[in-house]
Protein backbone atom coordinates (compact mmCIF):
# COMPACT_ATOMS: atom_id res chain seq x y z
CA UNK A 1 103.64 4.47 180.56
CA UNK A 2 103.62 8.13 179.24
CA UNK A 3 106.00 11.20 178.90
CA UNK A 4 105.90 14.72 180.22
CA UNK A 5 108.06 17.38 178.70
CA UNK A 6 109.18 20.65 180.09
CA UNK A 7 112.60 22.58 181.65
CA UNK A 8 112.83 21.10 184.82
CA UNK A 9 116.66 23.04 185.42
CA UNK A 10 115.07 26.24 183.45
CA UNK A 11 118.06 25.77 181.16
CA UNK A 12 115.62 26.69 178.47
CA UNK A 13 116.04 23.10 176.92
CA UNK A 14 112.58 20.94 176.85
CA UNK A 15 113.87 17.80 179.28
CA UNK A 16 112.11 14.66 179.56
CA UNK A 17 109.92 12.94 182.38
CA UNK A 18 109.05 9.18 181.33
CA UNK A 19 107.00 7.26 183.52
CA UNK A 20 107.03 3.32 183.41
CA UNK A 21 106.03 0.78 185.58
CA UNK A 22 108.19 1.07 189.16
CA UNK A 23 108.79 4.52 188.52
CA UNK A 24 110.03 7.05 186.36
CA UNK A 25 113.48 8.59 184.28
CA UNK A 26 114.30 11.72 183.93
CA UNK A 27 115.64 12.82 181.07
CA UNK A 28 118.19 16.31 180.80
CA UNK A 29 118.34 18.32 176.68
CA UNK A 30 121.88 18.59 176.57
CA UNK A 31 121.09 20.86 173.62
CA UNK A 32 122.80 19.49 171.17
CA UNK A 33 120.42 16.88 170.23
CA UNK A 34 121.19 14.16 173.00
CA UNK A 35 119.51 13.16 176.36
CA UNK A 36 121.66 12.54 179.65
CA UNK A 37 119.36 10.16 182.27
CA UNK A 38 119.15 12.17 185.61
CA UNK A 39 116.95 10.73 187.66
CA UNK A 40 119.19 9.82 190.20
CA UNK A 41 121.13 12.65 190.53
CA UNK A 42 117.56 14.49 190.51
CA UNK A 43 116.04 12.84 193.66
CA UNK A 44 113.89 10.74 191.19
CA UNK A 45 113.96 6.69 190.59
CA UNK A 46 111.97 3.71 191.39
CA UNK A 47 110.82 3.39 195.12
CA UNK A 48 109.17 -0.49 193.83
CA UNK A 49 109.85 -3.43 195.69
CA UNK A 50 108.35 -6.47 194.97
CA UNK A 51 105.81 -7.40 197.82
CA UNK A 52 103.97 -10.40 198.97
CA UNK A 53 101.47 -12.23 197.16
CA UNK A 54 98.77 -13.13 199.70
CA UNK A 55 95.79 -15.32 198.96
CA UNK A 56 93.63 -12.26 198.86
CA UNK A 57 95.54 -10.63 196.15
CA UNK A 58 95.53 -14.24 194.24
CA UNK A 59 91.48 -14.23 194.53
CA UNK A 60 91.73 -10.26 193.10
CA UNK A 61 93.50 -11.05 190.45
CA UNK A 62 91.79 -14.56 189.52
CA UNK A 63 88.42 -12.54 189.49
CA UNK A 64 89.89 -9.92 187.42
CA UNK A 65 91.13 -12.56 185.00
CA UNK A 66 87.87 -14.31 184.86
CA UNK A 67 85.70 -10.70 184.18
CA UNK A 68 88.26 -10.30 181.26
CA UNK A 69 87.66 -13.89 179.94
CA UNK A 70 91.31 -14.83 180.38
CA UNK A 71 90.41 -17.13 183.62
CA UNK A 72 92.01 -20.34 182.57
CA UNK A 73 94.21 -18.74 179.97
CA UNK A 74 96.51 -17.11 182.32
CA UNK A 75 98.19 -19.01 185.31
CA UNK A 76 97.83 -16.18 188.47
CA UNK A 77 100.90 -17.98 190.04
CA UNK A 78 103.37 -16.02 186.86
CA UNK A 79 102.06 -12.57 188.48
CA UNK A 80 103.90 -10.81 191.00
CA UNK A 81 103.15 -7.54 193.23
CA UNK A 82 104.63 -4.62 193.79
CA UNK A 83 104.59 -2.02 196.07
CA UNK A 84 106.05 1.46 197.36
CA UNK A 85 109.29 0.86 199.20
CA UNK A 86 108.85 4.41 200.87
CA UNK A 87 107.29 4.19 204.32
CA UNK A 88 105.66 7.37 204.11
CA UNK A 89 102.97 5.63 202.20
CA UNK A 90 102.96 2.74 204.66
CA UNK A 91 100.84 4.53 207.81
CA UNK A 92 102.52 3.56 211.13
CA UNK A 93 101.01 5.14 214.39
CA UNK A 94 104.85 5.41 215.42
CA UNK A 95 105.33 8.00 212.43
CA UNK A 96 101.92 9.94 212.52
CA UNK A 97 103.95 13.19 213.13
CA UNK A 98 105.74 12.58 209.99
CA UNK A 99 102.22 13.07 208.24
């Protein structure tokens, strides 16, 4: 998670760019001390979906557990993935104009 400030409508108000886990908020200075969430309205928003868990990812994360010391401490099966939802980011020979 972390923030980013700056005038993203040049209104000459400092707005707000959060970023969290699935994506991010955008935040508008309404100038009078309050924030309006525009991240919608602003093309902006989570593009997560949750994605399978294959038995690769399950050995990933089990060996990440273990080099932490958690192995054991942690049950692998309470994790889930996540992915990009945009299929830009998802190479298809079908769409290799679109890159």
């Amino acid at each position: 998670m972390g923030a980013s400030v700056g005038d993203y409508n040049n209104d000459g108000w400092p707005d707000l760019l959060v970023t969290c886990f699935g994506g991010v908020v955008l935040y508008r200075n309404n100038g009078d001390g309050t924030f309006t969430d525009v991240t919608r309205s602003a093309g902006l928003g989570a593009d997560c979906v949750e994605k399978p868990m294959r038995d690769e990812h399950r050995a990933e994360l089990f060996a990440r557990l273990d080099a932490a010391g958690l192995a054991g401490e942690v049950d692998v099966a309470d994790f889930r993935r996540y992915g990009s939802a945009r299929a830009l980011y998802q190479f298809h020979v079908d769409h290799a104009a679109a890159y």
